[in-house]
Protein backbone atom coordinates (compact mmCIF):
# COMPACT_ATOMS: atom_id res chain seq x y z
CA UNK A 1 70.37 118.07 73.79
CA UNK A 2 69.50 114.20 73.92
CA UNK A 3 70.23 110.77 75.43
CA UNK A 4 71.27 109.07 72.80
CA UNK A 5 73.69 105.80 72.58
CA UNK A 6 77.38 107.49 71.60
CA UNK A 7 78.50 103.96 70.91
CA UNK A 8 76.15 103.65 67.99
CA UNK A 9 76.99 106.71 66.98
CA UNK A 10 80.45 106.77 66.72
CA UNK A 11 79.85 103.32 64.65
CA UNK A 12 77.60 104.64 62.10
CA UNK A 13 80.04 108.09 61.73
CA UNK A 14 82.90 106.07 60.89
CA UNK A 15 81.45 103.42 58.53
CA UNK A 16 79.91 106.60 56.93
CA UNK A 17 83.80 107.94 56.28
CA UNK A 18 85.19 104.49 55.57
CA UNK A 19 82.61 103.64 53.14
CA UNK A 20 83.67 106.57 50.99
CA UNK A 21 87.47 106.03 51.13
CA UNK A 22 88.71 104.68 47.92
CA UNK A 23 91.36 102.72 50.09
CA UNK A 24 89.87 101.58 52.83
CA UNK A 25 92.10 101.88 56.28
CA UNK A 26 91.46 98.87 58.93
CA UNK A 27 88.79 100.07 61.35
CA UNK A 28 88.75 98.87 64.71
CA UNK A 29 86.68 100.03 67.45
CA UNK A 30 87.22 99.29 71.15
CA UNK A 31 84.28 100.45 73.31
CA UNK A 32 81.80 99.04 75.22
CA UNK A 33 78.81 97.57 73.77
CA UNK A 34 76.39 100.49 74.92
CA UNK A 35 77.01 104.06 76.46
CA UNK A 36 74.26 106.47 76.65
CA UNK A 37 74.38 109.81 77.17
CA UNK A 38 72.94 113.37 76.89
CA UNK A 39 74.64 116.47 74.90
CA UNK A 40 74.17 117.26 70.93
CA UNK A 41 73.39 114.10 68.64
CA UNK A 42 74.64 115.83 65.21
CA UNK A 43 77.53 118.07 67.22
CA UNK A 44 79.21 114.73 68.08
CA UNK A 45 78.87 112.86 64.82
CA UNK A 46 80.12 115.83 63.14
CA UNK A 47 83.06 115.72 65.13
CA UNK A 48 83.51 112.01 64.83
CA UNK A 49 83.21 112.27 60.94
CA UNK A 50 85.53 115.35 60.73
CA UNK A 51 87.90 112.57 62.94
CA UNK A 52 87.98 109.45 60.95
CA UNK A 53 87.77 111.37 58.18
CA UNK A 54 91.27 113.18 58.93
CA UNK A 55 92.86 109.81 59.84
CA UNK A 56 91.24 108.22 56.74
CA UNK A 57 93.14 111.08 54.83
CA UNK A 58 96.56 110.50 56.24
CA UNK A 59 96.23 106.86 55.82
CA UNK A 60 95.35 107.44 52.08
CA UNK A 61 98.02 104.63 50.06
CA UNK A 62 99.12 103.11 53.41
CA UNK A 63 99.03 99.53 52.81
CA UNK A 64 98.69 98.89 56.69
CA UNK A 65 96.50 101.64 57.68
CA UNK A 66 94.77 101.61 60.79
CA UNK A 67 92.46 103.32 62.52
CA UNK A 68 91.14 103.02 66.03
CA UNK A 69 88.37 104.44 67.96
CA UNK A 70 88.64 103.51 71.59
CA UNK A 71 85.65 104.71 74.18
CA UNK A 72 84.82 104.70 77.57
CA UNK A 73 83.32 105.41 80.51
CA UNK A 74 85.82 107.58 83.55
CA UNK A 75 83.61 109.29 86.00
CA UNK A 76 81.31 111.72 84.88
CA UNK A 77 83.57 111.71 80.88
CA UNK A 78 82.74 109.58 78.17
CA UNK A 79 85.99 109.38 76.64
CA UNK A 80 86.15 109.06 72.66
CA UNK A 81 89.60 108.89 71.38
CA UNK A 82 90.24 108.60 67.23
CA UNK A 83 94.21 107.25 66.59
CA UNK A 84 95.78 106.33 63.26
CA UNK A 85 99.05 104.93 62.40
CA UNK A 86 100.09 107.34 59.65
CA UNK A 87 102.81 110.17 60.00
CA UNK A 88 101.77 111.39 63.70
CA UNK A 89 101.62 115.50 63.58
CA UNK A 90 104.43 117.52 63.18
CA UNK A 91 105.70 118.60 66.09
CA UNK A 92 106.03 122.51 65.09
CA UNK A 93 102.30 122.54 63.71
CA UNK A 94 100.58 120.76 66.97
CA UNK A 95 100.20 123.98 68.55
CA UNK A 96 98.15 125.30 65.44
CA UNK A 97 95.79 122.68 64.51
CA UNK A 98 92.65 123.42 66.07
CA UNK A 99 93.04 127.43 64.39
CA UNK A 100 90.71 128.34 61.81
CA UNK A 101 91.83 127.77 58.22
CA UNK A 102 95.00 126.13 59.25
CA UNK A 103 95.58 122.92 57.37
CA UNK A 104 98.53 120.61 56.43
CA UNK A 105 97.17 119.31 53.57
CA UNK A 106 97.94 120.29 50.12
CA UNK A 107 96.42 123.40 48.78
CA UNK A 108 92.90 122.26 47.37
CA UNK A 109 92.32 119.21 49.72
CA UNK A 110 91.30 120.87 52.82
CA UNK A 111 89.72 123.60 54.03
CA UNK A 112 91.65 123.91 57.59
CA UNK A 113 88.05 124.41 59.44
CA UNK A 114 87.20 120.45 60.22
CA UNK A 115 89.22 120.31 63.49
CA UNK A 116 88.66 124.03 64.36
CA UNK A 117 84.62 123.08 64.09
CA UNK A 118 85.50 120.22 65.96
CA UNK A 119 87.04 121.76 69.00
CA UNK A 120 84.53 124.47 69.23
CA UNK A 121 81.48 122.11 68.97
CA UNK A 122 83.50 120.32 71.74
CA UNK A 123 83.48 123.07 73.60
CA UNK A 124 79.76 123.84 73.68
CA UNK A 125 78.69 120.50 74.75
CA UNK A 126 80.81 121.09 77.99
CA UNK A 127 83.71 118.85 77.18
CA UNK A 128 87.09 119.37 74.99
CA UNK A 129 89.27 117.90 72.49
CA UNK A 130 92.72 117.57 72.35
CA UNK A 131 95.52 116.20 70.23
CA UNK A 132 98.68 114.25 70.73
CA UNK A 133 100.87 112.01 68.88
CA UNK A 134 101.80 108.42 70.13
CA UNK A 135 105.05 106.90 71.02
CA UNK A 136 104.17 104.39 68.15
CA UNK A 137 103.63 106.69 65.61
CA UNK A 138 100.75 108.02 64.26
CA UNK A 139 98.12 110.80 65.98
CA UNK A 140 95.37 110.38 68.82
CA UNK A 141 92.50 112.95 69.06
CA UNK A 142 90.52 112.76 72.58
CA UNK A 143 87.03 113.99 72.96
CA UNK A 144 85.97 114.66 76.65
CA UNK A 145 82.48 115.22 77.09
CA UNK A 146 80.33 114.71 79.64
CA UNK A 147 77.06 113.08 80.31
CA UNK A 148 74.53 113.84 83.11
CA UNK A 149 72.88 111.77 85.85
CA UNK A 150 69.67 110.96 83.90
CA UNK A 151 72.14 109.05 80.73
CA UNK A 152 74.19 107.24 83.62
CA UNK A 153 71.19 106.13 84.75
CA UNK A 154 69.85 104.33 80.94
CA UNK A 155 73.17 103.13 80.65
């Protein structure tokens, strides 16, 4: 583990997905200007590619695609949360996302391990991910993970 600033992070992971996309989605990213803290440097940019990626994906053709990357600071949390405004998750596949090899892409396009390697990597820096779809439409993924006294206090 290192302190490292998750905001820069998380800016560099998704310009690394977007960059790639052959139709870009909008990107907008709502977070504070600097958050440091402590846990696995490549654990969480894995897990922030594997997100924007997966939006990027469902966005792919969407004239108005969107994606948003929201973070903050709530106690002892940083708070990461990837949303899209594609198709939202259907509602009798939620339960099975985060499974190894399952996948709701078409057969060749995905390999139903990115958000299965995402929740577990979650889980061994202390924090969690989750998935829900919004009232808009579309899908949110929030990453919990905490950071310790010694990042609080760099911040």
């Amino acid at each position: 583990p290192e302190v490292f600033d998750v905001i820069k992070l998380v800016r560099t992971a998704a310009d690394w997905v977007i960059k790639g996309e052959r139709h870009k989605p909008q990107l907008v990213i709502d977070a504070p200007e600097r958050l440091d803290i402590e846990g696995r440097k490549g654990h969480l940019h894995q897990i922030v590619v594997n997100l924007v990626q997966n939006a990027a994906d469902v966005l792919a053709g969407q004239a108005d695609g969107r994606i948003t990357i929201s973070v903050e600071r709530s106690g002892t949390l940083a708070i990461l949360t990837v949303s899209d405004n594609g198709t939202g998750i259907p509602e009798d596949k939620i339960d099975k996302i985060f499974e190894p090899f399952f996948t709701t892409k078409p057969i060749g396009q995905g390999t139903g391990l990115g958000l299965y390697v995402s929740y577990s990597m979650a889980q061994k820096n202390g924090g969690d991910l989750s998935a829900a779809n919004r009232p808009e439409g579309g899908a949110a993924f929030t990453l919990r993970i905490p950071y310790n006294e010694h990042a609080r206090r760099q911040s």
